[in-house]
C-alpha atoms as a PDB file:
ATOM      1  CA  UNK A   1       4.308  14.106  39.249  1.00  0.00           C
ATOM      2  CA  UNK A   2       1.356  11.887  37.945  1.00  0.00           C
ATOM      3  CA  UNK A   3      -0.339  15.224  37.074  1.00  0.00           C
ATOM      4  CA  UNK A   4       2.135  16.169  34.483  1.00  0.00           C
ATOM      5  CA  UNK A   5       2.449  13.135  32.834  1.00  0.00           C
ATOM      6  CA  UNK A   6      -1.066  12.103  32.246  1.00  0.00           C
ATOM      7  CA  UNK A   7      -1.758  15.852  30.873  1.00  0.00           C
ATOM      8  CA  UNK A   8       1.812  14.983  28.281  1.00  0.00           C
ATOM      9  CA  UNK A   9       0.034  11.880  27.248  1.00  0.00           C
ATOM     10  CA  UNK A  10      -3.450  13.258  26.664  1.00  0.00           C
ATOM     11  CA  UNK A  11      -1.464  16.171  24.571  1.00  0.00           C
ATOM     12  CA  UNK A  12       0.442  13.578  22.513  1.00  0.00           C
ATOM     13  CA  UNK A  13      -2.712  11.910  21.875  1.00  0.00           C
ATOM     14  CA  UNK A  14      -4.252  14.571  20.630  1.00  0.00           C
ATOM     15  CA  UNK A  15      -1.179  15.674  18.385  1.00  0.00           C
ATOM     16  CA  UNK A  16      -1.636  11.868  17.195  1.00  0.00           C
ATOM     17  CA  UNK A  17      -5.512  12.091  16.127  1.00  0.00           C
ATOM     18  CA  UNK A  18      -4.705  15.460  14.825  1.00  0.00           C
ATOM     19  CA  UNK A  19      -1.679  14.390  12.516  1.00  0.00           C
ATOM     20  CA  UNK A  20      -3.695  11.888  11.622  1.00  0.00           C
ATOM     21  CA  UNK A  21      -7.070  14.210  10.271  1.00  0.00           C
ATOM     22  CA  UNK A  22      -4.191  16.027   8.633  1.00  0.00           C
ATOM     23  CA  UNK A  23      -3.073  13.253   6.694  1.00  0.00           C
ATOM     24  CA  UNK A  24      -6.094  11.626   5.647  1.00  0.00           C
ATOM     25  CA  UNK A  25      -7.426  15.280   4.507  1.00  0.00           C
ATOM     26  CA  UNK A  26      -4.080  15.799   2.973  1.00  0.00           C
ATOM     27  CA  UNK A  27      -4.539  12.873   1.240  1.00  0.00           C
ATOM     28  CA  UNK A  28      -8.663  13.715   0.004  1.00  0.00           C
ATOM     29  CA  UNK A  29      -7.726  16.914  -1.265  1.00  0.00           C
ATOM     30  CA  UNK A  30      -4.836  15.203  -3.431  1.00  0.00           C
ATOM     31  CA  UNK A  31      -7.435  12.627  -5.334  1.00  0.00           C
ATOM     32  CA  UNK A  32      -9.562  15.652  -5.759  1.00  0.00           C
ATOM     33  CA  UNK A  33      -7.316  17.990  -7.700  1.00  0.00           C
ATOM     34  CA  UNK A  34      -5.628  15.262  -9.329  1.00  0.00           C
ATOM     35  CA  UNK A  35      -9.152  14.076 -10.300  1.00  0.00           C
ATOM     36  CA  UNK A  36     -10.263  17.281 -11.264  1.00  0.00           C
ATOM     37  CA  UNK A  37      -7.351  18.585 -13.180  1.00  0.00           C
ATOM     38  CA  UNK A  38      -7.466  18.603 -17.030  1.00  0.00           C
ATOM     39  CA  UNK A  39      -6.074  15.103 -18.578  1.00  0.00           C
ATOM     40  CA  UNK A  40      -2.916  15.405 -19.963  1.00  0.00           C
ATOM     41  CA  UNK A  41      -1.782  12.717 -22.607  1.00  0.00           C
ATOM     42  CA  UNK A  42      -3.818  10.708 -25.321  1.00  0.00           C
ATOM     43  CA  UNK A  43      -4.503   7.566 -23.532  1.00  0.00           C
ATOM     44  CA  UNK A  44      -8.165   7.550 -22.131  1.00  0.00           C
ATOM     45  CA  UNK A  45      -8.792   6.305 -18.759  1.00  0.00           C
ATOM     46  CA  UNK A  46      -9.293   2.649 -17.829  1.00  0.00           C
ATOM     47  CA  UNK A  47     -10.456   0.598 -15.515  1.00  0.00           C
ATOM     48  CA  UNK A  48      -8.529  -2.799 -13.961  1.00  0.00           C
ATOM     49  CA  UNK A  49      -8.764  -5.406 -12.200  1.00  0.00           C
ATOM     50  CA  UNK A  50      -5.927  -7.456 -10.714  1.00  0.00           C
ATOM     51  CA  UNK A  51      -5.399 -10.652  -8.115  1.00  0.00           C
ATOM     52  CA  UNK A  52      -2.362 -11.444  -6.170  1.00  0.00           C
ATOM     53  CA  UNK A  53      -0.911 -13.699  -3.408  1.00  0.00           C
ATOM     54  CA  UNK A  54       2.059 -12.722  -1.003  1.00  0.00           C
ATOM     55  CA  UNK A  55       3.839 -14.645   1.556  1.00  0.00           C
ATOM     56  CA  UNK A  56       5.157 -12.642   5.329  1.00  0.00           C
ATOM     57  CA  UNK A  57       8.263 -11.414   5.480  1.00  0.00           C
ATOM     58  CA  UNK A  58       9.458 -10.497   8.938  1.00  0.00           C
ATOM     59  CA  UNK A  59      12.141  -7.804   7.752  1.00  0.00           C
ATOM     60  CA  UNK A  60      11.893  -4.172   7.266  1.00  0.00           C
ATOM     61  CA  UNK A  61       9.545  -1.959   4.375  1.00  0.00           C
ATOM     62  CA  UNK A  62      13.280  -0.382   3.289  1.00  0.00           C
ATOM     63  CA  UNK A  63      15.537  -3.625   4.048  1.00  0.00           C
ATOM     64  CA  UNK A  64      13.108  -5.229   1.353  1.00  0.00           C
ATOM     65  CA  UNK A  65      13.501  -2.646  -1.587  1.00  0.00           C
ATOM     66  CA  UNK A  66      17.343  -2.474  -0.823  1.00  0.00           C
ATOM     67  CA  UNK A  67      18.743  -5.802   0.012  1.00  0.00           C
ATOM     68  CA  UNK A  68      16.943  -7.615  -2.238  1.00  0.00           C
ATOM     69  CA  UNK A  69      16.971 -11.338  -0.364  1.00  0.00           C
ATOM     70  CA  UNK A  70      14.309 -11.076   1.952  1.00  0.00           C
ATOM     71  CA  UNK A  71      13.575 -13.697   4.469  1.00  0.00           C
ATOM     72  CA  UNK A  72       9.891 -15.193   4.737  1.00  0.00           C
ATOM     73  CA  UNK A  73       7.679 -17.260   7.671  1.00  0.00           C
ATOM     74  CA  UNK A  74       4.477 -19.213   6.776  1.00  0.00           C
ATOM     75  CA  UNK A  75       1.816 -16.380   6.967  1.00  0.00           C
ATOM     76  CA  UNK A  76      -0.013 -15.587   3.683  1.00  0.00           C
ATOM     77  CA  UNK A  77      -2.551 -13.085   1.855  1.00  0.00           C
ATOM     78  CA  UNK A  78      -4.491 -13.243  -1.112  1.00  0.00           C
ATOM     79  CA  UNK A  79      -6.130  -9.910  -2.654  1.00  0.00           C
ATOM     80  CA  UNK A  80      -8.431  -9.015  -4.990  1.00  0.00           C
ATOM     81  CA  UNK A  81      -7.988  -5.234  -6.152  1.00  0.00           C
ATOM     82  CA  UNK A  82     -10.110  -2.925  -8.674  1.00  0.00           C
ATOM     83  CA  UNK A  83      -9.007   0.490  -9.660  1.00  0.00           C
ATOM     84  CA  UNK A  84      -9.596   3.350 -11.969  1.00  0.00           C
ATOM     85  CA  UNK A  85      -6.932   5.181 -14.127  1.00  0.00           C
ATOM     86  CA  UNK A  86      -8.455   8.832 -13.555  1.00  0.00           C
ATOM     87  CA  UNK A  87      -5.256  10.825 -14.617  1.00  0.00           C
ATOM     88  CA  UNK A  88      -1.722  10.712 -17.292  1.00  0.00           C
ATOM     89  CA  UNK A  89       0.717  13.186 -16.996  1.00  0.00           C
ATOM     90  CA  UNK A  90       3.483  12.599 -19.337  1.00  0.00           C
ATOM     91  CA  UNK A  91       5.245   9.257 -18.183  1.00  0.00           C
ATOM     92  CA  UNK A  92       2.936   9.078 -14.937  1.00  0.00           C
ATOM     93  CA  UNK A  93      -0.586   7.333 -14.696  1.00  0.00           C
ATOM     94  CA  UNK A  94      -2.346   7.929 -11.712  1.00  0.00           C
ATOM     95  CA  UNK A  95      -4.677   5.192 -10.005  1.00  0.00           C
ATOM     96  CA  UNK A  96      -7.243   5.049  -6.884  1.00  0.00           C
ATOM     97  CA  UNK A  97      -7.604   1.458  -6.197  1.00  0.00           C
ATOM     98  CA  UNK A  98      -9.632  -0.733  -3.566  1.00  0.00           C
ATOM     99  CA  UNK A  99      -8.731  -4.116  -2.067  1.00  0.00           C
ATOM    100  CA  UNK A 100     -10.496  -6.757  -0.442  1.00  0.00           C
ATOM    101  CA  UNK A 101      -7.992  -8.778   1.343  1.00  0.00           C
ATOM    102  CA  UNK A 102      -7.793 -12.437   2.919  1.00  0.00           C
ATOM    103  CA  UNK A 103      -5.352 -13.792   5.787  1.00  0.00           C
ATOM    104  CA  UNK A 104      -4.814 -17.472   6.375  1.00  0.00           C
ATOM    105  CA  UNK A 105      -1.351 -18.884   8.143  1.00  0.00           C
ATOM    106  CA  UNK A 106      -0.425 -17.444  11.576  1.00  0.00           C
ATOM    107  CA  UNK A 107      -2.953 -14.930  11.293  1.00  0.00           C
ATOM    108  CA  UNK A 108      -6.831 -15.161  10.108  1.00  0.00           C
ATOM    109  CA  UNK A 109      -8.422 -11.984   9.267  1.00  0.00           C
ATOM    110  CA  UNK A 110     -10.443 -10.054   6.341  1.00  0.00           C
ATOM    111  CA  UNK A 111      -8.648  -6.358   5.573  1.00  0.00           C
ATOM    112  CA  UNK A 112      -9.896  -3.803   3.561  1.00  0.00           C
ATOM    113  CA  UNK A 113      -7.364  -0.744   1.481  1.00  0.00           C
ATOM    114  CA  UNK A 114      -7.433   2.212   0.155  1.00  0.00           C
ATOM    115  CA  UNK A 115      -4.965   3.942  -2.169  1.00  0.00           C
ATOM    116  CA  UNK A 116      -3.557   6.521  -4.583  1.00  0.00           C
ATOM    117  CA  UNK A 117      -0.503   5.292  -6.907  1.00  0.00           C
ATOM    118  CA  UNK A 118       1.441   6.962  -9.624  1.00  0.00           C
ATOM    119  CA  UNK A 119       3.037   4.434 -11.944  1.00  0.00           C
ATOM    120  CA  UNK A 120       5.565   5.117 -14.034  1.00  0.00           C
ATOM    121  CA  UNK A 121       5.138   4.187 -17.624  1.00  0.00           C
ATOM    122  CA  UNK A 122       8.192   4.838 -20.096  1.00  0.00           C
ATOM    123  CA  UNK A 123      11.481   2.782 -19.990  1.00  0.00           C
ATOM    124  CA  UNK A 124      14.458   2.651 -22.680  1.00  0.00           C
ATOM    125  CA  UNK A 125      13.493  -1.111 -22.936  1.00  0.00           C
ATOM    126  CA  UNK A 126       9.599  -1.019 -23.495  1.00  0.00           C
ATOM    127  CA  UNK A 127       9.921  -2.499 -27.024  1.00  0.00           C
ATOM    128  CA  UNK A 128      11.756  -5.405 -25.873  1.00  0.00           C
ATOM    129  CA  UNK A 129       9.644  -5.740 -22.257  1.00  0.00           C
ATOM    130  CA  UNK A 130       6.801  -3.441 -21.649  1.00  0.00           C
ATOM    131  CA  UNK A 131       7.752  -2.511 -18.011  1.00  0.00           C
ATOM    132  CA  UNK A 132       5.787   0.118 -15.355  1.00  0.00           C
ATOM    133  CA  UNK A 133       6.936   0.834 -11.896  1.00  0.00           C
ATOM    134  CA  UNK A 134       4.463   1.624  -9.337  1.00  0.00           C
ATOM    135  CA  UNK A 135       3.712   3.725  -5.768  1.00  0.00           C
ATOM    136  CA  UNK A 136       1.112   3.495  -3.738  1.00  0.00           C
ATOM    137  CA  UNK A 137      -0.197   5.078  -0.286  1.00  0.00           C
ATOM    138  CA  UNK A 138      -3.150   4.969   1.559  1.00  0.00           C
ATOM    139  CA  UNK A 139      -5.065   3.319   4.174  1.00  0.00           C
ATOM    140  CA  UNK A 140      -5.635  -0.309   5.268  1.00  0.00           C
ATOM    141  CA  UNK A 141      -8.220  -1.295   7.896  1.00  0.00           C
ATOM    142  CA  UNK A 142      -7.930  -4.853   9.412  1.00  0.00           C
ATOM    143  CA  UNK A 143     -11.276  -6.462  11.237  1.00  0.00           C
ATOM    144  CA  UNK A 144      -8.893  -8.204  13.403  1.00  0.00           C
ATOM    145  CA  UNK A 145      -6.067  -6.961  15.204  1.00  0.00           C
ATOM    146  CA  UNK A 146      -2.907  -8.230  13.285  1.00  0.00           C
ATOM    147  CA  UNK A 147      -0.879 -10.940  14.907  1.00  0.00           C
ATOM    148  CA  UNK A 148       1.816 -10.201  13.223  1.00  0.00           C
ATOM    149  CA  UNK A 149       2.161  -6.520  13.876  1.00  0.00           C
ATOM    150  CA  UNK A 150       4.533  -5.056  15.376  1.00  0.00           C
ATOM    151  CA  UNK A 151       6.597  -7.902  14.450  1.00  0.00           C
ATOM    152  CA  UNK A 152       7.107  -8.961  17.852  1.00  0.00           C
ATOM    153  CA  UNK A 153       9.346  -6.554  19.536  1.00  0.00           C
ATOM    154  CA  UNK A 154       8.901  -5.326  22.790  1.00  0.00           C
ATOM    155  CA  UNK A 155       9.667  -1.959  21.806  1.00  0.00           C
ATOM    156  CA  UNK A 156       6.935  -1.254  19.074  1.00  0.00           C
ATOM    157  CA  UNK A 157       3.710  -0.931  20.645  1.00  0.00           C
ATOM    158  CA  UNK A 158       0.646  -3.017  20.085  1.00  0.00           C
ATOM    159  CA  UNK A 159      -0.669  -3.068  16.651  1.00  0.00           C
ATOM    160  CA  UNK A 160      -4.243  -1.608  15.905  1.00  0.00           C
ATOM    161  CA  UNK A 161      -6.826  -2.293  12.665  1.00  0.00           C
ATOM    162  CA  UNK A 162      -6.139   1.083  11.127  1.00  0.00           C
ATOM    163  CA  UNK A 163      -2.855   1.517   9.804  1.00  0.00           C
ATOM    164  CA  UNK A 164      -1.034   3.203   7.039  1.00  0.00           C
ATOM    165  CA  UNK A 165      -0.473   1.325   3.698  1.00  0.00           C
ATOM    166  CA  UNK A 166       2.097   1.233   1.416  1.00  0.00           C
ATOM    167  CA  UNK A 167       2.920  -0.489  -1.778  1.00  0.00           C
ATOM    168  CA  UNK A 168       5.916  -1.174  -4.344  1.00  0.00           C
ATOM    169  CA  UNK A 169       5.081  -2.867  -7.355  1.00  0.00           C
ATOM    170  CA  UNK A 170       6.795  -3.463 -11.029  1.00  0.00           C
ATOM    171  CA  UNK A 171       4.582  -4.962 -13.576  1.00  0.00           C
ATOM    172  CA  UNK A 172       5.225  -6.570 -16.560  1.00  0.00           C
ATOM    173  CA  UNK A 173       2.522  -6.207 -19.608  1.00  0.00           C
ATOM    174  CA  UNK A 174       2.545  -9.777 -21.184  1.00  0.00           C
ATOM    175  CA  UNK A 175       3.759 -10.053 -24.940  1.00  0.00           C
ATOM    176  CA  UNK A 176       0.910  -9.722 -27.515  1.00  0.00           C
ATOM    177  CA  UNK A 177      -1.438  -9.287 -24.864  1.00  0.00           C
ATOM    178  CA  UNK A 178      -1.660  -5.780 -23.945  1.00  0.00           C
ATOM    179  CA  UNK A 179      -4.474  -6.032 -21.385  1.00  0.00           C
ATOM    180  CA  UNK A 180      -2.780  -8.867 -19.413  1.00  0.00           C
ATOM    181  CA  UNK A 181       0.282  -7.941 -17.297  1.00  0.00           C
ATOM    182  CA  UNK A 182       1.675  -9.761 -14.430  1.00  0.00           C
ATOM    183  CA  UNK A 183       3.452  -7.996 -11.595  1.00  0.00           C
ATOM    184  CA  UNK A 184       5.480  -8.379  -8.193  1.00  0.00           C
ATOM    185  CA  UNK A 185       4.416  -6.526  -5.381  1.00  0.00           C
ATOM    186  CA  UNK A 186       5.284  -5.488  -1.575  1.00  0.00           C
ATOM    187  CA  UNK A 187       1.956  -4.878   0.242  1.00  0.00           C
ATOM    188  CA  UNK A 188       3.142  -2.863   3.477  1.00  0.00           C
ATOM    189  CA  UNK A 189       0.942  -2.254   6.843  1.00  0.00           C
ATOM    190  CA  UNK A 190       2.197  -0.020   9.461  1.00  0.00           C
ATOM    191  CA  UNK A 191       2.182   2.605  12.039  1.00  0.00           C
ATOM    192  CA  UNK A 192       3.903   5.481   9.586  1.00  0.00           C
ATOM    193  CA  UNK A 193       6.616   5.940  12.579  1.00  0.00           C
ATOM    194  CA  UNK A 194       4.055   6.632  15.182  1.00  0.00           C
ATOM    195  CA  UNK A 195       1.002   8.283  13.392  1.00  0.00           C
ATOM    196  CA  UNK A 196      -1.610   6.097  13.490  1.00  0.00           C
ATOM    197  CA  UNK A 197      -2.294   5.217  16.852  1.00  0.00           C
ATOM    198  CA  UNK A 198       1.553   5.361  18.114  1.00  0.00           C
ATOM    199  CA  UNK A 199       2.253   1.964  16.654  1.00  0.00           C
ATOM    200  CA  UNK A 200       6.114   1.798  15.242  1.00  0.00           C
ATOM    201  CA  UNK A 201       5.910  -1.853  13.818  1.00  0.00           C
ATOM    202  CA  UNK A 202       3.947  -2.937  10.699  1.00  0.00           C
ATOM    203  CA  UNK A 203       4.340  -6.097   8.389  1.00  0.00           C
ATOM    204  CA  UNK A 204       5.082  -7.004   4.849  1.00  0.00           C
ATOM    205  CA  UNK A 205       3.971  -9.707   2.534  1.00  0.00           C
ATOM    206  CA  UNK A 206       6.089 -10.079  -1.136  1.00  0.00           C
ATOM    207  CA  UNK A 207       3.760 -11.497  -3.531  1.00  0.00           C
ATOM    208  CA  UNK A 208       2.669 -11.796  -7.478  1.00  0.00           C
ATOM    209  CA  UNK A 209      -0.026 -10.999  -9.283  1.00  0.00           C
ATOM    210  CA  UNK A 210      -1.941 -10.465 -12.718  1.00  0.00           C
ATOM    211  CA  UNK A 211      -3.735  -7.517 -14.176  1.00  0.00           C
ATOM    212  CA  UNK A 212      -6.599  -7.354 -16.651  1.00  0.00           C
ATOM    213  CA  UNK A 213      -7.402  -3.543 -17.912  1.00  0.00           C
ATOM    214  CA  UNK A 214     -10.605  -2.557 -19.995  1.00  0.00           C
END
């Protein structure tokens, strides 16, 4: 009986660190056609800068977009994030930014990201608010393992320092100032439902920021 079991886990395990190699290639290959494609649009490529704090929230990545009232505990981040516009394809700008990350509350820890985004550039309303919408994936690498992952439930495994990341951000370019914007973010850790090392949990911090671009 033992037998069996142990040689399902080890296969699982493998599936895991395959899936995984998958992604993460997946996810290469993506910044390198995008990267390499021709640039579409008349805007030229910019760089930015941007700094933001965020406060826990103890509910769910999708309970947060939908429900709009999330609830918060006394665990905080602050991040400072550089990136590089390297394509525009008609309403989209597309954006490979790094994060250096700080922890202070019920958890202490440095973290490091990684991430594509496509932002979303054109609204009806621009000329009254300039407003962008944004997507991010990537990577996120904690030197600590997370105190607050996997939110403390019994049934989502232990957390580990390399996780999925996620963010959701709308940004607002300030009036007269095109090169300032401020913005509203959800910065998202997690397992991706089992991928990265079967964790199910992950943890969410709402937080605002501002951007400088040059």
């Amino acid at each position: 009986m033992i037998g069996p079991v142990m040689s399902a886990g080890f296969k699982i395990m493998r599936f895991t660190r395959l899936s995984r190699r998958r992604w993460v290639t997946a996810m290469l290959l993506a910044c390198f056609f995008l990267a390499a494609s021709p640039r579409c649009g008349t805007a030229a490529e910019a760089y930015y800068i941007s700094a933001y704090w965020a406060k826990h929230s103890p509910d769910r990545f999708m309970d947060i977009l939908t429900r709009l009232s999330p609830e918060f505990e006394r665990s905080y981040l602050v991040a400072l994030a550089g990136g590089y516009v390297f394509h525009r394809w008609k309403g989209f700008r597309f954006e490979l930014e790094g994060q250096g990350v700080l922890h202070t509350g019920m958890q202490h820890h440095p973290e490091i990201n990684g991430l594509i985004a496509a932002r979303w550039m054109d609204f009806p309303w621009d000329h009254w608010v300039d407003t962008r919408i944004a997507f991010g994936e990537g990577l996120s690498y904690a030197f600590r393992r997370p105190y607050l992952e996997p939110r403390r439930d019994p049934e989502e495994a232990e957390s580990t320092r390399l996780l999925n990341y996620l963010m959701v951000e709308v940004e607002f370019v300030i009036p007269g100032m095109p090169q300032w914007s401020k913005f509203v973010r959800v910065h998202h850790r997690s397992g991706a439902a089992g991928l990265f090392g079967g964790v199910e949990g992950g943890s969410n911090f709402i937080g605002t920021g501002i951007r400088y671009m040059f």
